[in-house]
PDB file of N, CA and C in Angstrom:
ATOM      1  N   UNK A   1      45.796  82.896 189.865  1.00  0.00           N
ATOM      2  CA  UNK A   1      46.568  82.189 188.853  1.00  0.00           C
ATOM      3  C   UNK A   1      47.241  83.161 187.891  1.00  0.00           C
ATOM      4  N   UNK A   2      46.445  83.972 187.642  1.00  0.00           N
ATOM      5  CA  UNK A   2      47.055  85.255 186.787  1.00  0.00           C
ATOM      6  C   UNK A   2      48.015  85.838 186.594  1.00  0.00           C
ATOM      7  N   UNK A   3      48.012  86.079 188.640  1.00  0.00           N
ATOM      8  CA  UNK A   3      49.529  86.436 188.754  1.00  0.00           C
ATOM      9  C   UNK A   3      50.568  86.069 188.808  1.00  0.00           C
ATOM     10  N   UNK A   4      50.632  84.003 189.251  1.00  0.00           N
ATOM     11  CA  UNK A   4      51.641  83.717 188.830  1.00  0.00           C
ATOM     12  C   UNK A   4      52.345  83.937 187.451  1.00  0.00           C
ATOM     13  N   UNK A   5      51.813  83.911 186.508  1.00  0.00           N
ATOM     14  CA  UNK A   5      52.147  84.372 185.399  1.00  0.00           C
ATOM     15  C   UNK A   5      53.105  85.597 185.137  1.00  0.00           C
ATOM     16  N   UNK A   6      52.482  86.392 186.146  1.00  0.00           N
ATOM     17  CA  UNK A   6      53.470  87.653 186.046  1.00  0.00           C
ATOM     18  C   UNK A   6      55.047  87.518 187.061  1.00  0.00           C
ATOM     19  N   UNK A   7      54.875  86.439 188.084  1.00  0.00           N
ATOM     20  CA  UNK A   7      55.863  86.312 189.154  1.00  0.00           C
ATOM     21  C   UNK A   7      56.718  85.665 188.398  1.00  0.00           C
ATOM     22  N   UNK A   8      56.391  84.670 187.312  1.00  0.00           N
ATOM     23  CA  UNK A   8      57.488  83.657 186.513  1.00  0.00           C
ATOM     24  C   UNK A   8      58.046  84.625 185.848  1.00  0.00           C
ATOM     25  N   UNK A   9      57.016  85.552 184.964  1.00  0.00           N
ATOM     26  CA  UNK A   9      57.931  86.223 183.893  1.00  0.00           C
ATOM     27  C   UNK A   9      58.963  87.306 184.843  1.00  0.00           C
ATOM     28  N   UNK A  10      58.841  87.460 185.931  1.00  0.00           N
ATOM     29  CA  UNK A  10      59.905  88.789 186.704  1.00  0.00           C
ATOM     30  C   UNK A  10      61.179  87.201 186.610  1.00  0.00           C
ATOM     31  N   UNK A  11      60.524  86.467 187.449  1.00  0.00           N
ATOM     32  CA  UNK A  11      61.476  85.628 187.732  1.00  0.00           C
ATOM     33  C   UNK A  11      62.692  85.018 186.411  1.00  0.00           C
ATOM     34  N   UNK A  12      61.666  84.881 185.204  1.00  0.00           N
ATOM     35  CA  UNK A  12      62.462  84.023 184.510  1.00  0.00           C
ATOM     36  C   UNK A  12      63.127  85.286 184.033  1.00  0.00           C
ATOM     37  N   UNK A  13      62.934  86.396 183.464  1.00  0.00           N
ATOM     38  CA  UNK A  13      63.575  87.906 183.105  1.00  0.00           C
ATOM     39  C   UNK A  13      65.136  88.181 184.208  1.00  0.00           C
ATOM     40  N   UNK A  14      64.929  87.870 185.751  1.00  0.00           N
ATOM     41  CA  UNK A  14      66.112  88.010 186.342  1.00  0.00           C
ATOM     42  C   UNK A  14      66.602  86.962 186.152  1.00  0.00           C
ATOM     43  N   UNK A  15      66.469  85.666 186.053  1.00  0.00           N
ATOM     44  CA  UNK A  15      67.335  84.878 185.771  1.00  0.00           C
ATOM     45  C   UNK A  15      68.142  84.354 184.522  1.00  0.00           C
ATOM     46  N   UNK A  16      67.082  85.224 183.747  1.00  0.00           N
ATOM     47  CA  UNK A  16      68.096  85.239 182.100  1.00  0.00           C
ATOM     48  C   UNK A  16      69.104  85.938 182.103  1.00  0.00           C
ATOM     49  N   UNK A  17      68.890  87.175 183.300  1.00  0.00           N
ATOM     50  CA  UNK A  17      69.916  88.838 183.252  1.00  0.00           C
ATOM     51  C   UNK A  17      70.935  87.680 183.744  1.00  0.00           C
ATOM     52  N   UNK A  18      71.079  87.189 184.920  1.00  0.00           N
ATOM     53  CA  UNK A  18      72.091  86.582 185.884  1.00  0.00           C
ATOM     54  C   UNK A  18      72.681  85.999 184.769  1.00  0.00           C
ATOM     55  N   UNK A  19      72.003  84.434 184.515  1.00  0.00           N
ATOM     56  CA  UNK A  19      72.842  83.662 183.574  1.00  0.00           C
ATOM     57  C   UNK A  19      73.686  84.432 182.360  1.00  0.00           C
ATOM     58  N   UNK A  20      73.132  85.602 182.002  1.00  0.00           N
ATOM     59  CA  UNK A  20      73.764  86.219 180.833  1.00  0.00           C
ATOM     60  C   UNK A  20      75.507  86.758 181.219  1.00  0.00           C
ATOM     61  N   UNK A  21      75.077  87.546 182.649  1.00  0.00           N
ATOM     62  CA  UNK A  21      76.278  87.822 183.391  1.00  0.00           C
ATOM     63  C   UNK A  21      77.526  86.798 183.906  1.00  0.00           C
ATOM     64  N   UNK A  22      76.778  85.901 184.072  1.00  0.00           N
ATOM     65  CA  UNK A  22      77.649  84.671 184.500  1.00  0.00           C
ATOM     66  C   UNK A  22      78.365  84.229 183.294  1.00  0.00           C
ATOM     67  N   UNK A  23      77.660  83.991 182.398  1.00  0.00           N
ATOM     68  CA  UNK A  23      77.917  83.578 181.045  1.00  0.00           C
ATOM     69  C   UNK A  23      79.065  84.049 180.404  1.00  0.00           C
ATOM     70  N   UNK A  24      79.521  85.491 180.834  1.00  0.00           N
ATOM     71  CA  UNK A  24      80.304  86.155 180.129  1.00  0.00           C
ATOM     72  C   UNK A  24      81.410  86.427 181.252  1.00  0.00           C
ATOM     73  N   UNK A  25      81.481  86.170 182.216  1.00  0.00           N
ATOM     74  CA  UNK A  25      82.459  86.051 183.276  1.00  0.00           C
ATOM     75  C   UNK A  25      82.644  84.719 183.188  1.00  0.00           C
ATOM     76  N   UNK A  26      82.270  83.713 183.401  1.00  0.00           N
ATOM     77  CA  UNK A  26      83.210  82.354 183.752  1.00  0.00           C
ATOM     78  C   UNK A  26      83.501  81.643 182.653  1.00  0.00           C
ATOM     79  N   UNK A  27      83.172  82.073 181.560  1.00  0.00           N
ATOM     80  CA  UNK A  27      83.673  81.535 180.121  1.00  0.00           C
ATOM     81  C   UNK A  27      84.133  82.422 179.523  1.00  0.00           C
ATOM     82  N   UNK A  28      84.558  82.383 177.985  1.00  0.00           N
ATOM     83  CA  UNK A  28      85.133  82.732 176.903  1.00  0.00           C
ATOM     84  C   UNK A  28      83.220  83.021 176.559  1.00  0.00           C
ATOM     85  N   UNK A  29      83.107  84.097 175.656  1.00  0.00           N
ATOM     86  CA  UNK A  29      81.824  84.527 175.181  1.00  0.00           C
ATOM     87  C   UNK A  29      81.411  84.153 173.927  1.00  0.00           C
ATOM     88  N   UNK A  30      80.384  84.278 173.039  1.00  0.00           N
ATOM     89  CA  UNK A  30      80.443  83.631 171.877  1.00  0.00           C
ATOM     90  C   UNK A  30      81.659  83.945 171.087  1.00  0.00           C
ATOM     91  N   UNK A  31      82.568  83.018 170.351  1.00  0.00           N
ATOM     92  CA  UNK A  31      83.834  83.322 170.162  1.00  0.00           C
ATOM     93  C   UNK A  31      83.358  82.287 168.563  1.00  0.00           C
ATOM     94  N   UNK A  32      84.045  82.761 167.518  1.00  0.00           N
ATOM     95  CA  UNK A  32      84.254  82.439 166.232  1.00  0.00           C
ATOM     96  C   UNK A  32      85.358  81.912 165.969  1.00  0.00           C
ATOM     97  N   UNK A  33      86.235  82.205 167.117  1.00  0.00           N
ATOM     98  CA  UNK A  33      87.753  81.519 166.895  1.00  0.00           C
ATOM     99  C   UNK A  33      87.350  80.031 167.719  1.00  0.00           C
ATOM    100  N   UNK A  34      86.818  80.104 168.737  1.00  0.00           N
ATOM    101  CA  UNK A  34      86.867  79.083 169.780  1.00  0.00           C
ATOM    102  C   UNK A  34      85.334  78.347 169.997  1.00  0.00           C
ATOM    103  N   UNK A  35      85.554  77.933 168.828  1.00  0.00           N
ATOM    104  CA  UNK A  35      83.417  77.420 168.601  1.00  0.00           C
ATOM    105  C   UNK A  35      83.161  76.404 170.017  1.00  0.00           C
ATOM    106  N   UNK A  36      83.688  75.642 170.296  1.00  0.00           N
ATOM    107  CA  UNK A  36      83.915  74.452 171.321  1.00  0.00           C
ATOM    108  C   UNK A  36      83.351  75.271 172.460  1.00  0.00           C
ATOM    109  N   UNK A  37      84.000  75.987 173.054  1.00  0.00           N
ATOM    110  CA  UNK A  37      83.982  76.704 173.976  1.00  0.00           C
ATOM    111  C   UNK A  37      82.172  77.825 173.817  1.00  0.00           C
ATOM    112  N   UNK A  38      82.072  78.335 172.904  1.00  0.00           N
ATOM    113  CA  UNK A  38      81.175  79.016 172.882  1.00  0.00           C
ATOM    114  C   UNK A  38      79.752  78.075 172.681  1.00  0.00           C
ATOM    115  N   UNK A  39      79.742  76.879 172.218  1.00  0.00           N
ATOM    116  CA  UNK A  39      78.803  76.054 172.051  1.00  0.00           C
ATOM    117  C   UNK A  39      78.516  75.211 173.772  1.00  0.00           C
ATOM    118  N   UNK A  40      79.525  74.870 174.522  1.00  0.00           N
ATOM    119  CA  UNK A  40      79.794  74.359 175.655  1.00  0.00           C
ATOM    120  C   UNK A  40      79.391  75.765 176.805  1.00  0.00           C
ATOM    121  N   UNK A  41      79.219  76.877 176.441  1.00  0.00           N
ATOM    122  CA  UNK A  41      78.871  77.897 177.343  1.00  0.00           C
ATOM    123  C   UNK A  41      77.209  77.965 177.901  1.00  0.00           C
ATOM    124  N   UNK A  42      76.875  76.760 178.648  1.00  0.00           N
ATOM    125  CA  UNK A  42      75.692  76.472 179.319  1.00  0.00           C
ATOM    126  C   UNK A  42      74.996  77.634 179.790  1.00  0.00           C
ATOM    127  N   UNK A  43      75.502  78.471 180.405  1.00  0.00           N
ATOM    128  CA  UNK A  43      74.609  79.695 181.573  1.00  0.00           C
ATOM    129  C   UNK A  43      74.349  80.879 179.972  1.00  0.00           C
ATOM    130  N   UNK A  44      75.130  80.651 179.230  1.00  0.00           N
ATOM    131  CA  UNK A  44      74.420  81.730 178.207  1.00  0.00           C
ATOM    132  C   UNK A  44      73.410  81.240 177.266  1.00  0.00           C
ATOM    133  N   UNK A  45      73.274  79.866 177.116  1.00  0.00           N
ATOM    134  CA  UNK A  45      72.241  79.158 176.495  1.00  0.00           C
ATOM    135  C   UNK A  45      70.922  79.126 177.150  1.00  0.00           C
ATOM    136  N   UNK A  46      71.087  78.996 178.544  1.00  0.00           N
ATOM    137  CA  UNK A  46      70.353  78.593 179.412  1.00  0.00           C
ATOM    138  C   UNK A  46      69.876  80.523 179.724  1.00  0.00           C
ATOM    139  N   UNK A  47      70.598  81.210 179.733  1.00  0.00           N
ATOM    140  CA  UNK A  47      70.225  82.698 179.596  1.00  0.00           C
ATOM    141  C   UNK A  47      68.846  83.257 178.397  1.00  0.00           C
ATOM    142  N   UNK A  48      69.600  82.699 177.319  1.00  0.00           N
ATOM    143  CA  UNK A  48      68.695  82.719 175.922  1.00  0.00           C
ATOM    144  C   UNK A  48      67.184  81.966 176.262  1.00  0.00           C
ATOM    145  N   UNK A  49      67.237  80.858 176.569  1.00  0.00           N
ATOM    146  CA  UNK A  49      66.060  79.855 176.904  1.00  0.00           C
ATOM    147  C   UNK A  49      64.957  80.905 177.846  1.00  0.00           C
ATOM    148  N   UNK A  50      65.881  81.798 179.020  1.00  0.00           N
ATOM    149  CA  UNK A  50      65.034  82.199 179.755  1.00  0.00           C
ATOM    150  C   UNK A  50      64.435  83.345 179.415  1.00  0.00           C
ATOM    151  N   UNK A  51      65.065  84.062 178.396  1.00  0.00           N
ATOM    152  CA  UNK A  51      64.570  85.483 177.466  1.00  0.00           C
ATOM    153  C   UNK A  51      63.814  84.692 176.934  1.00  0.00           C
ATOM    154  N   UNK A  52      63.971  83.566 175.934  1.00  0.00           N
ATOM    155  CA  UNK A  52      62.578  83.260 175.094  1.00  0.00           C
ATOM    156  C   UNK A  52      61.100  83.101 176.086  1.00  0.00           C
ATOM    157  N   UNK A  53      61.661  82.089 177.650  1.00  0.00           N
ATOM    158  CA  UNK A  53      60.331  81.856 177.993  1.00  0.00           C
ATOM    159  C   UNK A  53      59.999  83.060 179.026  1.00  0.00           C
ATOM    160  N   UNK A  54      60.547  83.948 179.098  1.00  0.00           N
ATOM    161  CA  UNK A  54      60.300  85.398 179.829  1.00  0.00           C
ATOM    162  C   UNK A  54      58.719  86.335 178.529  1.00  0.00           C
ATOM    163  N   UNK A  55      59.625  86.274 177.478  1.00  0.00           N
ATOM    164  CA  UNK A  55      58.588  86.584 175.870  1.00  0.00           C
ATOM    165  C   UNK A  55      57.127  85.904 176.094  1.00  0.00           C
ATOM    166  N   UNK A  56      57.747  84.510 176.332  1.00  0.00           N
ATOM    167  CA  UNK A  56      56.007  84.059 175.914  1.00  0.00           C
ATOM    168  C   UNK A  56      55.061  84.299 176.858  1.00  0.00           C
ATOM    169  N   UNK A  57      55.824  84.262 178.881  1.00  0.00           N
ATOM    170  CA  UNK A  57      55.069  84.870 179.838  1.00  0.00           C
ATOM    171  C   UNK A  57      54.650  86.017 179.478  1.00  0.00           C
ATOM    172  N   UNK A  58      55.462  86.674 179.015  1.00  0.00           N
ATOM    173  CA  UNK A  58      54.859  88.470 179.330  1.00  0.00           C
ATOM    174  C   UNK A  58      54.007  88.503 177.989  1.00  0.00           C
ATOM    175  N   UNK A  59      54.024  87.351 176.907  1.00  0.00           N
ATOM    176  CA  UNK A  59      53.172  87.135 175.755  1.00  0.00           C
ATOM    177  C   UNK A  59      51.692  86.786 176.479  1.00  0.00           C
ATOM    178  N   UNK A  60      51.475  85.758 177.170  1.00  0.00           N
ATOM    179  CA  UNK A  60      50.574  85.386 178.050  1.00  0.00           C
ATOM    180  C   UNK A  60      50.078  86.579 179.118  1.00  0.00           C
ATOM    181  N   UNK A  61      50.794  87.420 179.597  1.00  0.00           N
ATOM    182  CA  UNK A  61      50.202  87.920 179.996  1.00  0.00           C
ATOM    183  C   UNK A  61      49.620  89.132 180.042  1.00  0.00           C
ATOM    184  N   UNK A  62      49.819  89.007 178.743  1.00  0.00           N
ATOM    185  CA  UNK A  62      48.976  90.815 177.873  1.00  0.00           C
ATOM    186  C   UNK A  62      47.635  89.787 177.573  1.00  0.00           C
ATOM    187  N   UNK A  63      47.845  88.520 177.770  1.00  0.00           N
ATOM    188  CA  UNK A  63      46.008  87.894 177.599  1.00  0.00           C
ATOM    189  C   UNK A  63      45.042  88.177 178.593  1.00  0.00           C
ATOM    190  N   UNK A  64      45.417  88.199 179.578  1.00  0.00           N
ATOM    191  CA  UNK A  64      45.036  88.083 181.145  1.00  0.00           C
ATOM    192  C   UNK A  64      44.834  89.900 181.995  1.00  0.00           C
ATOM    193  N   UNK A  65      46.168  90.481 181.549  1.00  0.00           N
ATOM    194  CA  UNK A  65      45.850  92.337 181.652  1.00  0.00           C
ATOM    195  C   UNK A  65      45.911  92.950 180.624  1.00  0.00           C
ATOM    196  N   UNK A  66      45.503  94.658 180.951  1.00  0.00           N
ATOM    197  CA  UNK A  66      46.066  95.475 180.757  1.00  0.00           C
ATOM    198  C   UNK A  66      47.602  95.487 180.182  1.00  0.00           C
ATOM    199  N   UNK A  67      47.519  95.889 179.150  1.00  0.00           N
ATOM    200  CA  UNK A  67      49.129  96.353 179.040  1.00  0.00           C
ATOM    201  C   UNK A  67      49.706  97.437 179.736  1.00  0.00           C
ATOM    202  N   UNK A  68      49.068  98.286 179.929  1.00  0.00           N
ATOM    203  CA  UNK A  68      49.809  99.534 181.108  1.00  0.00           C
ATOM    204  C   UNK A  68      50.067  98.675 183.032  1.00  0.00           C
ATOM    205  N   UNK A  69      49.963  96.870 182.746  1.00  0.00           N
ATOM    206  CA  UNK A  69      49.853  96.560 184.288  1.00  0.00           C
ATOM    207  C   UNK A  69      50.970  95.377 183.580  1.00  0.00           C
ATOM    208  N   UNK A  70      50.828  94.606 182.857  1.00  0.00           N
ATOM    209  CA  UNK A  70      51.391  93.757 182.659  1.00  0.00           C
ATOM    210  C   UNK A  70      53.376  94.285 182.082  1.00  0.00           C
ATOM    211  N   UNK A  71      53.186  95.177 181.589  1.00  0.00           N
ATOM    212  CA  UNK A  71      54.886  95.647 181.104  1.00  0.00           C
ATOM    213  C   UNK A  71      55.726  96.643 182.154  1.00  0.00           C
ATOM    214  N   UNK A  72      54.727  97.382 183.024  1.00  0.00           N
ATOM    215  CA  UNK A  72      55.582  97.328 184.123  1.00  0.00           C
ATOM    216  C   UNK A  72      56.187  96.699 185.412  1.00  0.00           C
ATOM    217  N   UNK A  73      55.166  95.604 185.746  1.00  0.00           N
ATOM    218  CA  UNK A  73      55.043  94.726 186.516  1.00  0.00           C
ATOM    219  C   UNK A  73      56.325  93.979 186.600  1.00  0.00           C
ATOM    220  N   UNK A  74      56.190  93.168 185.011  1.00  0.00           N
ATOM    221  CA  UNK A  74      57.457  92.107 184.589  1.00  0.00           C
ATOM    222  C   UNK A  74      58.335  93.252 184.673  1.00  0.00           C
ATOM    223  N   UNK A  75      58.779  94.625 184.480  1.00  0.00           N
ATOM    224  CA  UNK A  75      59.887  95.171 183.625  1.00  0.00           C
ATOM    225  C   UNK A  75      60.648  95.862 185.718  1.00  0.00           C
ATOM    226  N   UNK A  76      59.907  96.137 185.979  1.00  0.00           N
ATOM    227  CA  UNK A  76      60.137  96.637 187.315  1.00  0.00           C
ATOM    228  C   UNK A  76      60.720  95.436 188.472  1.00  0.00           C
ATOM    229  N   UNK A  77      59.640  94.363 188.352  1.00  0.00           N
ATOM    230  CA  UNK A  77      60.110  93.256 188.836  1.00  0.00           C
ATOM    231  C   UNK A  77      61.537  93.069 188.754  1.00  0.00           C
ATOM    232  N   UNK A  78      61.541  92.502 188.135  1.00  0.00           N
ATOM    233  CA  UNK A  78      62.914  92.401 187.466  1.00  0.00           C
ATOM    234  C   UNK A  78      64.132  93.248 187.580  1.00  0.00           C
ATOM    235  N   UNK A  79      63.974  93.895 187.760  1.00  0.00           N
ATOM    236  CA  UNK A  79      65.066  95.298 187.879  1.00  0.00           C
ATOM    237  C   UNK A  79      65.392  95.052 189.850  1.00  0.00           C
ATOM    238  N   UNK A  80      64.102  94.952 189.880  1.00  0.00           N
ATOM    239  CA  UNK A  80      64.191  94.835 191.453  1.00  0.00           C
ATOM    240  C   UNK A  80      64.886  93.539 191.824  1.00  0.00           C
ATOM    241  N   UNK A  81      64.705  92.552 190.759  1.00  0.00           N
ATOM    242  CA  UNK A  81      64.826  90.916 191.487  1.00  0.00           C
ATOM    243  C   UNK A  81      66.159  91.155 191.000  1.00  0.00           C
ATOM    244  N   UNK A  82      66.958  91.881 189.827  1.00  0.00           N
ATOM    245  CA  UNK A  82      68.149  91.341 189.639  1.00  0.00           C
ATOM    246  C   UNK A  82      69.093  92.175 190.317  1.00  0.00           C
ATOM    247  N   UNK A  83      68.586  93.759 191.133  1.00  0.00           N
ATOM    248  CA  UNK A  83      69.671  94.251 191.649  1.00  0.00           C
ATOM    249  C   UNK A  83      69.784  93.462 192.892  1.00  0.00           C
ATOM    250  N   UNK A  84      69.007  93.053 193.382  1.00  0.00           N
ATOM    251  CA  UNK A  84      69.139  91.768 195.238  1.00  0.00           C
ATOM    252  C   UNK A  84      70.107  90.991 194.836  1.00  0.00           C
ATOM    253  N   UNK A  85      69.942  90.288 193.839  1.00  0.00           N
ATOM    254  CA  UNK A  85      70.908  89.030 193.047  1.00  0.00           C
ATOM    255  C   UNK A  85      71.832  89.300 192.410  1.00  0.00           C
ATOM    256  N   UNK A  86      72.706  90.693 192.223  1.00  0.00           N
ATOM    257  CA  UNK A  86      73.528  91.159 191.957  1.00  0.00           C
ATOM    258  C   UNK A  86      73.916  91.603 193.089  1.00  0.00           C
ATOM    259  N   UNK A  87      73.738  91.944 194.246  1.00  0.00           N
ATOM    260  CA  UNK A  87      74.100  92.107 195.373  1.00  0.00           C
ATOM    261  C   UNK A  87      74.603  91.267 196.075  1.00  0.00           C
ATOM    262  N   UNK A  88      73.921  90.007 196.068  1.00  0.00           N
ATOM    263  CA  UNK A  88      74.060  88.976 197.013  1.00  0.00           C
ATOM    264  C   UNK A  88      74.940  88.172 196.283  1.00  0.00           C
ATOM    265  N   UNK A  89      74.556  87.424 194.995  1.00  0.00           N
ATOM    266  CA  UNK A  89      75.360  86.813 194.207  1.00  0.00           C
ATOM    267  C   UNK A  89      76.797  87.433 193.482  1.00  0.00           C
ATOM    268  N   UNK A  90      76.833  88.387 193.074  1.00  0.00           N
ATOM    269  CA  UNK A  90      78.015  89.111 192.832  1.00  0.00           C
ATOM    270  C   UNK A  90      78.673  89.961 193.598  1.00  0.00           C
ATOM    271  N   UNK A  91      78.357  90.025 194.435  1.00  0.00           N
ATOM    272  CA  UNK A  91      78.952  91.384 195.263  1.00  0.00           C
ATOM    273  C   UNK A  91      78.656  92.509 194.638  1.00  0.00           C
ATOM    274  N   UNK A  92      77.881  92.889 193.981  1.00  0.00           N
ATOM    275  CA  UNK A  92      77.983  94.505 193.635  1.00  0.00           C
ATOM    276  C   UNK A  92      77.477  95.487 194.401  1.00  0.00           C
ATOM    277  N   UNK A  93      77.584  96.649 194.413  1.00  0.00           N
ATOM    278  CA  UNK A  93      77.315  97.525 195.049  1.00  0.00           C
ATOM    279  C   UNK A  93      75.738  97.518 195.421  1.00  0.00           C
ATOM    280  N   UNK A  94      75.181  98.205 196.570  1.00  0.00           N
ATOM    281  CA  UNK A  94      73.628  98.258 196.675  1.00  0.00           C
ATOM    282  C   UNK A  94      73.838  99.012 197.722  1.00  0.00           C
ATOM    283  N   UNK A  95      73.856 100.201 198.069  1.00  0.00           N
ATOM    284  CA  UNK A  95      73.567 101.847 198.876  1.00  0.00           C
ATOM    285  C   UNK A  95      71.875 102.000 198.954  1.00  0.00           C
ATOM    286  N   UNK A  96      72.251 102.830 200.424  1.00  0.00           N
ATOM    287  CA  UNK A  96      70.555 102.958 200.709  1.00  0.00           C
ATOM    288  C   UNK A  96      70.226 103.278 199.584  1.00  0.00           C
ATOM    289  N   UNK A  97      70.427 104.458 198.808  1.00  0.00           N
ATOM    290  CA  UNK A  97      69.691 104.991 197.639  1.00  0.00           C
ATOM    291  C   UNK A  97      69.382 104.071 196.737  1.00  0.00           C
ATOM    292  N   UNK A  98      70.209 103.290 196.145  1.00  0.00           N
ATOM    293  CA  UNK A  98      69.227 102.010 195.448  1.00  0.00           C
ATOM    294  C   UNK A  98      68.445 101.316 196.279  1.00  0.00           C
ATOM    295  N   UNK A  99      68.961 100.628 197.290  1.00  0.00           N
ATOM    296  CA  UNK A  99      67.147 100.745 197.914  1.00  0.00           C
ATOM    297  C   UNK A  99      66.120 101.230 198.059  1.00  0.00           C
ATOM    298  N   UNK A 100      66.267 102.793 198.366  1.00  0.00           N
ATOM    299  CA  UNK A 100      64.981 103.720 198.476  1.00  0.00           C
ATOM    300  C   UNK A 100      64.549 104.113 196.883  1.00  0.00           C
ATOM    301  N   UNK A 101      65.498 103.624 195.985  1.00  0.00           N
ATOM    302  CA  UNK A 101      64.829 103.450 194.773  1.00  0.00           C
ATOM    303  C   UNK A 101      64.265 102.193 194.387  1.00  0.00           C
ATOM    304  N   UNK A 102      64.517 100.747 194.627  1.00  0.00           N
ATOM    305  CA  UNK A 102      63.817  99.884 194.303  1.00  0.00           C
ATOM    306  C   UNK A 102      62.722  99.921 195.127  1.00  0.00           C
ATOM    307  N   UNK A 103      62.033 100.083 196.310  1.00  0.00           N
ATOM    308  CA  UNK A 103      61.353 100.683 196.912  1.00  0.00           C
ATOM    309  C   UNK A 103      59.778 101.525 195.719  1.00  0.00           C
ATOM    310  N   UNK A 104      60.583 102.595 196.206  1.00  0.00           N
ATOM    311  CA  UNK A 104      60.278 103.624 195.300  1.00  0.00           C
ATOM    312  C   UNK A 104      59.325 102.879 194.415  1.00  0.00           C
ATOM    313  N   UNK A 105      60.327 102.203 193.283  1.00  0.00           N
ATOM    314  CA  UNK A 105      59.702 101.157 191.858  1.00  0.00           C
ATOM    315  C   UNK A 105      58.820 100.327 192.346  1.00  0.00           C
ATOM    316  N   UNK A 106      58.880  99.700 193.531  1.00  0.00           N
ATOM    317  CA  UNK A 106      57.553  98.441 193.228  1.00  0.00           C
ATOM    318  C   UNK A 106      56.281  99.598 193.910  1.00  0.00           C
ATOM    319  N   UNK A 107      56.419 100.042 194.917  1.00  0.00           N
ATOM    320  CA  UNK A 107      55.262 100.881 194.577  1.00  0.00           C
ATOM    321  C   UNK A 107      54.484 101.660 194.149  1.00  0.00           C
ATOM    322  N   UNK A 108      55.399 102.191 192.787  1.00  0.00           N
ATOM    323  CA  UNK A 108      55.099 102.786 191.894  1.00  0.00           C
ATOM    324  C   UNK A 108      53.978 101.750 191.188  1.00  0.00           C
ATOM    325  N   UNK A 109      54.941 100.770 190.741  1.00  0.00           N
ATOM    326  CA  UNK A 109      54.118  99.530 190.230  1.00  0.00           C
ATOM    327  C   UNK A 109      53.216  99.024 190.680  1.00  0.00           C
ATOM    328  N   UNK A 110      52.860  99.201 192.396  1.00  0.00           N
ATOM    329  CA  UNK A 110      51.494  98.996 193.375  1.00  0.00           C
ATOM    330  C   UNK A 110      50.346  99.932 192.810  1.00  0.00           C
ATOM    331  N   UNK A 111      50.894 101.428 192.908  1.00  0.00           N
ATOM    332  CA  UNK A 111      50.063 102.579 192.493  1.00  0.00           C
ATOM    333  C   UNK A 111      49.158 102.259 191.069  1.00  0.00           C
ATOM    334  N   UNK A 112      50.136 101.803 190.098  1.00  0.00           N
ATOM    335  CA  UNK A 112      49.455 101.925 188.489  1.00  0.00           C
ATOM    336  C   UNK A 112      48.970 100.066 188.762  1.00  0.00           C
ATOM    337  N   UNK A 113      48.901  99.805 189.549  1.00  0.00           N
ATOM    338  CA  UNK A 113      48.101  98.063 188.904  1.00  0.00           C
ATOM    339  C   UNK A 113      46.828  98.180 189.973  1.00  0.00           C
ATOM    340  N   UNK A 114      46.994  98.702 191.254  1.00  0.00           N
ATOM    341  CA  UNK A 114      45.917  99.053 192.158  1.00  0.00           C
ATOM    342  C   UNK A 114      44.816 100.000 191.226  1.00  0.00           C
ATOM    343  N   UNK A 115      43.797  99.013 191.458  1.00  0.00           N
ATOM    344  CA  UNK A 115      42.470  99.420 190.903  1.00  0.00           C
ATOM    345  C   UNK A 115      41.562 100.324 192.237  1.00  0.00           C
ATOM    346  N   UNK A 116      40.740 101.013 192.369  1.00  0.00           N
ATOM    347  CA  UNK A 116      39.914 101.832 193.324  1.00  0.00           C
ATOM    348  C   UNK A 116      38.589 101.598 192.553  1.00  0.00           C
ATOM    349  N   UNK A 117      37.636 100.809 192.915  1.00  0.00           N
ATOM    350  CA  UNK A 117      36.187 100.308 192.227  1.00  0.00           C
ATOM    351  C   UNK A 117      35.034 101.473 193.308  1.00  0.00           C
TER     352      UNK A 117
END
């Protein structure tokens, strides 16, 4: 159960990054001239919502670990979940070498959460 905790907060962390990106490509951005528009900008609201409930997961789950397991976990995750979804969903670039670096990162993140009793 624990770890779902940590799978939401990667999850909800890449999906705040996305919506934030989206947010600022298919609309007008928070704008002072154009309140309508910046109040009506759903994927950046819905971005914000997912940073707050990303906070209270990774709040929750400094209850449950370690902090040297719980802030790289979510922070790596994430990096990993949003370059796939920047790949796939945006087209952006992704070369072996960012692979053999996201790679790289989650088992880094295997290494420091793997316990040896």
């Amino acid at each position: 159960m624990k770890w779902l905790i940590l799978l939401f907060g990667i999850v909800s962390n890449a999906l705040a990054s996305v919506l934030i990106k989206v947010s600022i490509t298919s609309k007008s951005f928070l704008s002072f001239t154009n309140i309508k528009d910046s109040l009506e900008n759903w994927p950046f609201w819905l971005g914000i919502f997912f940073y707050l409930l990303t906070f209270l997961l990774y709040t929750w789950s400094l209850s449950k670990f370690p902090l040297n397991i719980a802030h790289p976990t979510i922070t790596t995750g994430s990096v990993a979940l949003v370059a796939l979804i920047s790949f796939f969903y945006f087209k952006e670039s992704l070369n072996i070498l960012n692979m053999i670096g996201i790679i790289l990162v989650i088992i880094g993140v295997f290494l420091i959460t793997f316990k040896m009793d």
